[in-house]
Structures are given as C-alpha cells and as structure tokens.
Protein backbone atom coordinates (compact mmCIF):
# COMPACT_ATOMS: atom_id res chain seq x y z
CA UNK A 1 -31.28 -66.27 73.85
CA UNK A 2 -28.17 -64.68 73.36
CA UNK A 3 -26.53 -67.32 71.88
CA UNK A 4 -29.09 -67.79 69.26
CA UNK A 5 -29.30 -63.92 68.30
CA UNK A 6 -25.59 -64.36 67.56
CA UNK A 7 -26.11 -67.71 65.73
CA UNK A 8 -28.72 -65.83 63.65
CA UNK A 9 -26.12 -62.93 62.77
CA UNK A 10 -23.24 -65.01 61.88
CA UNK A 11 -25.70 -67.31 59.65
CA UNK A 12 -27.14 -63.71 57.63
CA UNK A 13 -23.29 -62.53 57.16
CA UNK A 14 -22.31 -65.60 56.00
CA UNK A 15 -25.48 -65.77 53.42
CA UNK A 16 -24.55 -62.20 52.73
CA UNK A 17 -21.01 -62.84 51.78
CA UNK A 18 -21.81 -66.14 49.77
CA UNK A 19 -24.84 -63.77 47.84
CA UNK A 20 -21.83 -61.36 46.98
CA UNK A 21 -19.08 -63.52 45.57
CA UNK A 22 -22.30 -65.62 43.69
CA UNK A 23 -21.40 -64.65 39.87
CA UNK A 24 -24.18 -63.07 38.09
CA UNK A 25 -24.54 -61.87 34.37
CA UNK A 26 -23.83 -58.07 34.54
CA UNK A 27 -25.86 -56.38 31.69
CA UNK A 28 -24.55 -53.25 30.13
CA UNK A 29 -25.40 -50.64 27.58
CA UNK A 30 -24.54 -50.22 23.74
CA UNK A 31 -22.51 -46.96 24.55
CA UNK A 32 -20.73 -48.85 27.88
CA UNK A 33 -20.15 -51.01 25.43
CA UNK A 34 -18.43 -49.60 22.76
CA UNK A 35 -16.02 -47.65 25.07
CA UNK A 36 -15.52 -50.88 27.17
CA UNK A 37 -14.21 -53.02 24.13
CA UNK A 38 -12.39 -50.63 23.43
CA UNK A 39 -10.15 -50.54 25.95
CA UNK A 40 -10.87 -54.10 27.42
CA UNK A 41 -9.66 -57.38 25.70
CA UNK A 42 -12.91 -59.71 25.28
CA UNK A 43 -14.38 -61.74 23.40
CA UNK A 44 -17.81 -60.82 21.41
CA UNK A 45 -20.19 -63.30 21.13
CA UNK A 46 -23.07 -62.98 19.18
CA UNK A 47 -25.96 -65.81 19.74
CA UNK A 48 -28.49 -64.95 16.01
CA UNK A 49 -28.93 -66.93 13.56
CA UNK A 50 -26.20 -67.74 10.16
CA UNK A 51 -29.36 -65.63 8.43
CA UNK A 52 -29.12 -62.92 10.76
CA UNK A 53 -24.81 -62.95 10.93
CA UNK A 54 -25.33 -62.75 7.05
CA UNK A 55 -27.01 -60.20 7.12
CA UNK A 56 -24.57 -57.91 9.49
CA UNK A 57 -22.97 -58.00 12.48
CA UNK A 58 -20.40 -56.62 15.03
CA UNK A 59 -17.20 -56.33 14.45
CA UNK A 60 -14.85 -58.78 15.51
CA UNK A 61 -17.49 -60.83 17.02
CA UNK A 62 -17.26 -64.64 17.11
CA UNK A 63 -20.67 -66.67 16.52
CA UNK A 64 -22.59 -69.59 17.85
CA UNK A 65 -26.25 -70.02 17.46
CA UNK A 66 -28.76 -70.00 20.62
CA UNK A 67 -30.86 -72.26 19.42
CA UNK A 68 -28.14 -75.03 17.89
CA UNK A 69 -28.28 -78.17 19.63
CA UNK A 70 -24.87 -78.22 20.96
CA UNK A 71 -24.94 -74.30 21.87
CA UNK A 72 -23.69 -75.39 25.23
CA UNK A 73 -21.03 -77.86 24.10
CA UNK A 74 -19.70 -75.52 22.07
CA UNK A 75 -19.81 -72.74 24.67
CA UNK A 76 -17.14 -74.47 26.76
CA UNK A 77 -14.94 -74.20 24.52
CA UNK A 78 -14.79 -69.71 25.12
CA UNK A 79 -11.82 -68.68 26.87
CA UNK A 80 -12.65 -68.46 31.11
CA UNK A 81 -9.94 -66.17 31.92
CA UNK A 82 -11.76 -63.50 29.36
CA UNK A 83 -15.01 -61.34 29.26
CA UNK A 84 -17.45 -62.32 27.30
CA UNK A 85 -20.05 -59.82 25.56
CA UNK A 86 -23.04 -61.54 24.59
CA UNK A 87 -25.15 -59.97 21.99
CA UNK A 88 -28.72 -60.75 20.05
CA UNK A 89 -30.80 -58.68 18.08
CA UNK A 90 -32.76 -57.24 20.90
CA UNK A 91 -31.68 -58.88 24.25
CA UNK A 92 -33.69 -61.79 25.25
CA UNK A 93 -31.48 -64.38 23.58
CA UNK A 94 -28.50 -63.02 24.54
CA UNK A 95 -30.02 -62.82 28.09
CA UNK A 96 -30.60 -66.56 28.31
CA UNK A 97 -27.17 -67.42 26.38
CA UNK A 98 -25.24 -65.35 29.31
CA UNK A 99 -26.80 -66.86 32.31
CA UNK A 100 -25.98 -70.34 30.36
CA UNK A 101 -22.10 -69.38 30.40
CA UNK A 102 -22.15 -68.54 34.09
CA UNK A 103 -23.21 -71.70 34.78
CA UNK A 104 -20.98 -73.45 32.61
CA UNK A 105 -18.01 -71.43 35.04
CA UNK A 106 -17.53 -68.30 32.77
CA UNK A 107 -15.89 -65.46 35.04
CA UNK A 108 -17.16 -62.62 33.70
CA UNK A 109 -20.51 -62.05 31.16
CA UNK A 110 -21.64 -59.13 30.08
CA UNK A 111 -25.24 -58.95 28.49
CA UNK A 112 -26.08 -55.88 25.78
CA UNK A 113 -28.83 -54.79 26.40
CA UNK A 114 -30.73 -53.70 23.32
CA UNK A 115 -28.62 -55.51 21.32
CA UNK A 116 -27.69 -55.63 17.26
CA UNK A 117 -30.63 -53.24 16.70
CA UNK A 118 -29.65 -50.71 18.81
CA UNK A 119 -26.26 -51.18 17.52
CA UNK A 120 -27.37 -50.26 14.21
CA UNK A 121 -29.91 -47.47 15.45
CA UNK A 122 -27.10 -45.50 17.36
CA UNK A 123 -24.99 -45.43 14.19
CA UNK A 124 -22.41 -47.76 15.56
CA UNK A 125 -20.20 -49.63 12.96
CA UNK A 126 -21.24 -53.26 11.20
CA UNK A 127 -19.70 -55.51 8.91
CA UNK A 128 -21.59 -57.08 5.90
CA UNK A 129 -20.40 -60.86 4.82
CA UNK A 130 -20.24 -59.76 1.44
CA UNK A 131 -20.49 -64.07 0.94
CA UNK A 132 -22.56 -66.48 3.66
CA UNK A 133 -20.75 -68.00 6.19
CA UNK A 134 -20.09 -71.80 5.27
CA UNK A 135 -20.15 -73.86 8.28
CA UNK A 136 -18.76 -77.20 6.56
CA UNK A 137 -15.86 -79.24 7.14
CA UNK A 138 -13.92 -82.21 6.73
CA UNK A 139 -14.15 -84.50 9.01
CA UNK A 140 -10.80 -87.02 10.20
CA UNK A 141 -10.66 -90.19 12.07
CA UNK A 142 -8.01 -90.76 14.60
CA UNK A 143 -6.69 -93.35 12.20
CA UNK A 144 -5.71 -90.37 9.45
CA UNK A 145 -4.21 -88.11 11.60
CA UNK A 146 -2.25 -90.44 13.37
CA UNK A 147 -1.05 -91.95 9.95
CA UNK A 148 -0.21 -88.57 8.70
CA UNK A 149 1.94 -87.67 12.32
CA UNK A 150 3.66 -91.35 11.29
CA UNK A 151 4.71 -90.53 7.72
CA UNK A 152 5.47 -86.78 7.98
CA UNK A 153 8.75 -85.63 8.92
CA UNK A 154 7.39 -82.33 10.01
CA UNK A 155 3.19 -81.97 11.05
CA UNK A 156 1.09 -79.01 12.40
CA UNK A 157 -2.46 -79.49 13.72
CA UNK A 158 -4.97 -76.90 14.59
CA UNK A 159 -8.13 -77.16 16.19
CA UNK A 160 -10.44 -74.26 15.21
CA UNK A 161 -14.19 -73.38 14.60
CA UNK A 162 -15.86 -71.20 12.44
CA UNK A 163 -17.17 -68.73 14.78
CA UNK A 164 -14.09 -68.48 16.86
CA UNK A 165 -12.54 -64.87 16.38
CA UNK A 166 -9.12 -65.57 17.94
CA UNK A 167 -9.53 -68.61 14.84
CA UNK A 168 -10.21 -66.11 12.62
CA UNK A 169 -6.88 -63.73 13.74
CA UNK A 170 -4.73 -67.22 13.21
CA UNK A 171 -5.19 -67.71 9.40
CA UNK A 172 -2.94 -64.79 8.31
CA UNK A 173 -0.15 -66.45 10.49
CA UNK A 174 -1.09 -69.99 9.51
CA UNK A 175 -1.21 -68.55 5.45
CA UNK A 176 2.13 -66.84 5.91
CA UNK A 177 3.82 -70.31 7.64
CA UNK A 178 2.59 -72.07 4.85
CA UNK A 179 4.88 -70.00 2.39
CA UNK A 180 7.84 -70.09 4.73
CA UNK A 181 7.66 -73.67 5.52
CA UNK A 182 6.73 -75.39 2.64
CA UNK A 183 7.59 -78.87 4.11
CA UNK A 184 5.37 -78.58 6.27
CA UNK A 185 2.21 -80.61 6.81
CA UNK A 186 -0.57 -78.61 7.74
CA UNK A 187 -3.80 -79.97 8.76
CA UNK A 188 -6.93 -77.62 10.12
CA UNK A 189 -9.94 -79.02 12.21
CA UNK A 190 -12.94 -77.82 12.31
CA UNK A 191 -13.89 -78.77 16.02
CA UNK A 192 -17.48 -78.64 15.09
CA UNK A 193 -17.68 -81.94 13.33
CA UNK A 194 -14.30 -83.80 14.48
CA UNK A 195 -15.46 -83.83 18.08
CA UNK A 196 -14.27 -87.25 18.78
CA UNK A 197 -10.80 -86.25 17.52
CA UNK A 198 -11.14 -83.33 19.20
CA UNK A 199 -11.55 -85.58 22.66
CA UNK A 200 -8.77 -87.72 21.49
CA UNK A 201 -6.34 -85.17 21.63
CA UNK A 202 -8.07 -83.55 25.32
CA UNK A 203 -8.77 -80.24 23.12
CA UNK A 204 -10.81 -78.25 25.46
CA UNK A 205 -10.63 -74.33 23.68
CA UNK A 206 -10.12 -72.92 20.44
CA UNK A 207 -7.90 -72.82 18.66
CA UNK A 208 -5.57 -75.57 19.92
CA UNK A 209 -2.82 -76.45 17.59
CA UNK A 210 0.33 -79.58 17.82
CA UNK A 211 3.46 -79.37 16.22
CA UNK A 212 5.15 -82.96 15.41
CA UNK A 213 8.50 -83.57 14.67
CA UNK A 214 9.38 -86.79 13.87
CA UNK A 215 6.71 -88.15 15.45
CA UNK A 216 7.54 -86.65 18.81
CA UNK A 217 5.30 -83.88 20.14
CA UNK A 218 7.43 -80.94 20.30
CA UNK A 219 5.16 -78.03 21.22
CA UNK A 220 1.43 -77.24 21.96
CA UNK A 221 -0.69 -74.09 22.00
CA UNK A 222 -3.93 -72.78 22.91
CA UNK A 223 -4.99 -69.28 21.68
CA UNK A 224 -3.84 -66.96 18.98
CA UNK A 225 -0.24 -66.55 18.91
CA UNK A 226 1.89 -63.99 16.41
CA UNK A 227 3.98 -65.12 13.62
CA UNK A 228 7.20 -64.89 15.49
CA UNK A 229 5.92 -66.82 18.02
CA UNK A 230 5.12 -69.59 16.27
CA UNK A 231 7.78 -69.89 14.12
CA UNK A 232 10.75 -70.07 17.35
CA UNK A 233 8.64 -73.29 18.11
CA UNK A 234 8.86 -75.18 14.87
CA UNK A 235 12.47 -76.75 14.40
C-alpha cells in the first residue's frame, strides 16, 4: 500500500511538471502590449484579410492571412527564437492562428486580446497603405537561377515575402547595394510563389539571401542584416 501511494505521487509530480513546461499561447492586453513591444524585440503578426491590412494596420506588423490555404506553410517560415504577437480585428482569429504556431514549435505566442479594434478605440497609432498591397511575383525555375549563378561574375539572391517585416527593413540596404555595386546581379524571390526554388536551395525563414562569386558560394544569411554588414561579405 505504501508503495503504491508513492507510485501515485511520483506519477502526479511528474504530470505536474510535464503540464508546466507544456507551451501554451499566453494572451495579453492592448496596453501590455504596447509597452511590451516596446521594449521587447518581436515580431507582429497580423492574421486579417489584404482588405482589412488596406484598410489600416499596426505598425511594423508583418501579414499572412488566416484563412489562406497555405497559412500554415507559410507560418514556418517566422523566426522560433522570437515572440510572436498575433493580432485580428477582435481576437478569435488571432486566437486560433496562435495556438496553430505553438504547434508548429513557436517558443513564445502572445495573443491580443481585443485586437485591431481596440487598437484603434484606445487611440493607439495605425498606418494607412496609402496604395493596396500587391501580392504578385515572378516566379524562377531552378534552371534560371542556376544559369544566371553560371554567367555572372558576381550574384546576390534573396528569399523574401511580402508580409515579412524583417523583408520589409532589408530593401533600404538591398536599394543602397544596388548603387554601390553596380556589377552586381541582384535577384529577389518572392517565397510565396517560388516554393520549389525555395526547397531547392533548403530556405526555411525569411529573408534568406546567397552571395555567388564566381560561381562559388561565398556567404549566406538569414534575417535582416545592416548595410555594413553586408557589404564586408561581398568581395
């Protein structure tokens, strides 16, 4: 009898101990919010609509539908080591979208509760388009970018999406490259639509970039990087 009461204790701590360490979404207020991010590096992820983005949105905030087809593709592609604060216009999307990145091995997900409409009812600060997002892209076989690495002396690719923020932070450094190295052949991918090349070069986040020289793959890169950075990398 003994035996068994202890069997029974050790069997509840170790249930308690796996219950504690079990990742959960963690949902937090607008005002948490807003001083959190502020002092916190994370990524913002809002889950509406293009119609809804359009229309407004947070700051800083990278995109991907709820309800697109390859929501959960494209949500492996987030950065594990950061938080992520998932956002809607009231909650319930956002909800669903969170518990789907904790499964998918996210660390840490935050849920904001009340989402873009309480944003906007506490007086907190949006950002208008001004133009609609255009989600369109060229699409590359392996073929062309392999003939391009072959006949180019000097070759950058970068894999990015549309509604990747740290994407968004590269294009001032990519734009200012450009003018510095004008010999250079740059080549951006949206990883939206060149999935297969995007598997052919084992690109699991965004954005990803490869610098060719003379063929030979001379440096690689995931995440934003500064100008200065960069630049010590390309010979």
């Amino acid at each position: 009898m003994k035996r068994l009461l202890i069997y029974i204790i050790t069997l509840c701590f170790l249930n308690s101990c796996l219950s504690s360490n079990e990742k959960k979404v963690l949902d937090i207020s607008i005002v948490d919010f807003s001083s959190k991010i502020n002092t916190n590096a994370g990524i913002i992820l809002d889950v509406r609509t293009i119609d809804e983005i359009n229309n407004g949105h947070i700051e800083n905030a990278s995109f991907i539908d709820f309800y697109d087809e390859n929501f959960k593709e494209k949500a492996t592609w987030i950065n594990k080591d950061l938080p992520v604060y998932v956002y809607c216009h009231a909650g319930g999307r956002s909800k669903k979208a969170a518990e789907i990145l904790i499964d998918l091995g996210q660390k840490e997900v935050y849920n904001i509760v009340g989402g873009y409409s309480d944003w906007i009812e506490k007086g907190y600060k949006v950002v208008n388009q001004g133009k609609e997002l255009s989600f369109a892209s060229k699409t590359y076989s392996n073929d062309e970018i392999e003939n391009v690495i072959n006949q180019n002396k000097r070759v950058l690719l970068v894999f990015k999406t549309p509604w990747c923020l740290p994407c968004k932070k590269l294009k001032p450094v990519l734009d200012t490259l450009l003018i510095q190295y004008p010999d250079l052949n740059f080549i951006d991918i949206n990883m939206d639509v060149n999935k297969s090349l995007a598997s052919h070069f084992s690109v699991l986040s965004v954005p990803t970039m490869f610098y060719y020289h003379d063929k030979s793959l001379e440096f690689t890169h995931t995440g934003f990087i500064q100008f200065k950075d960069l630049t010590t990398q390309l010979k």
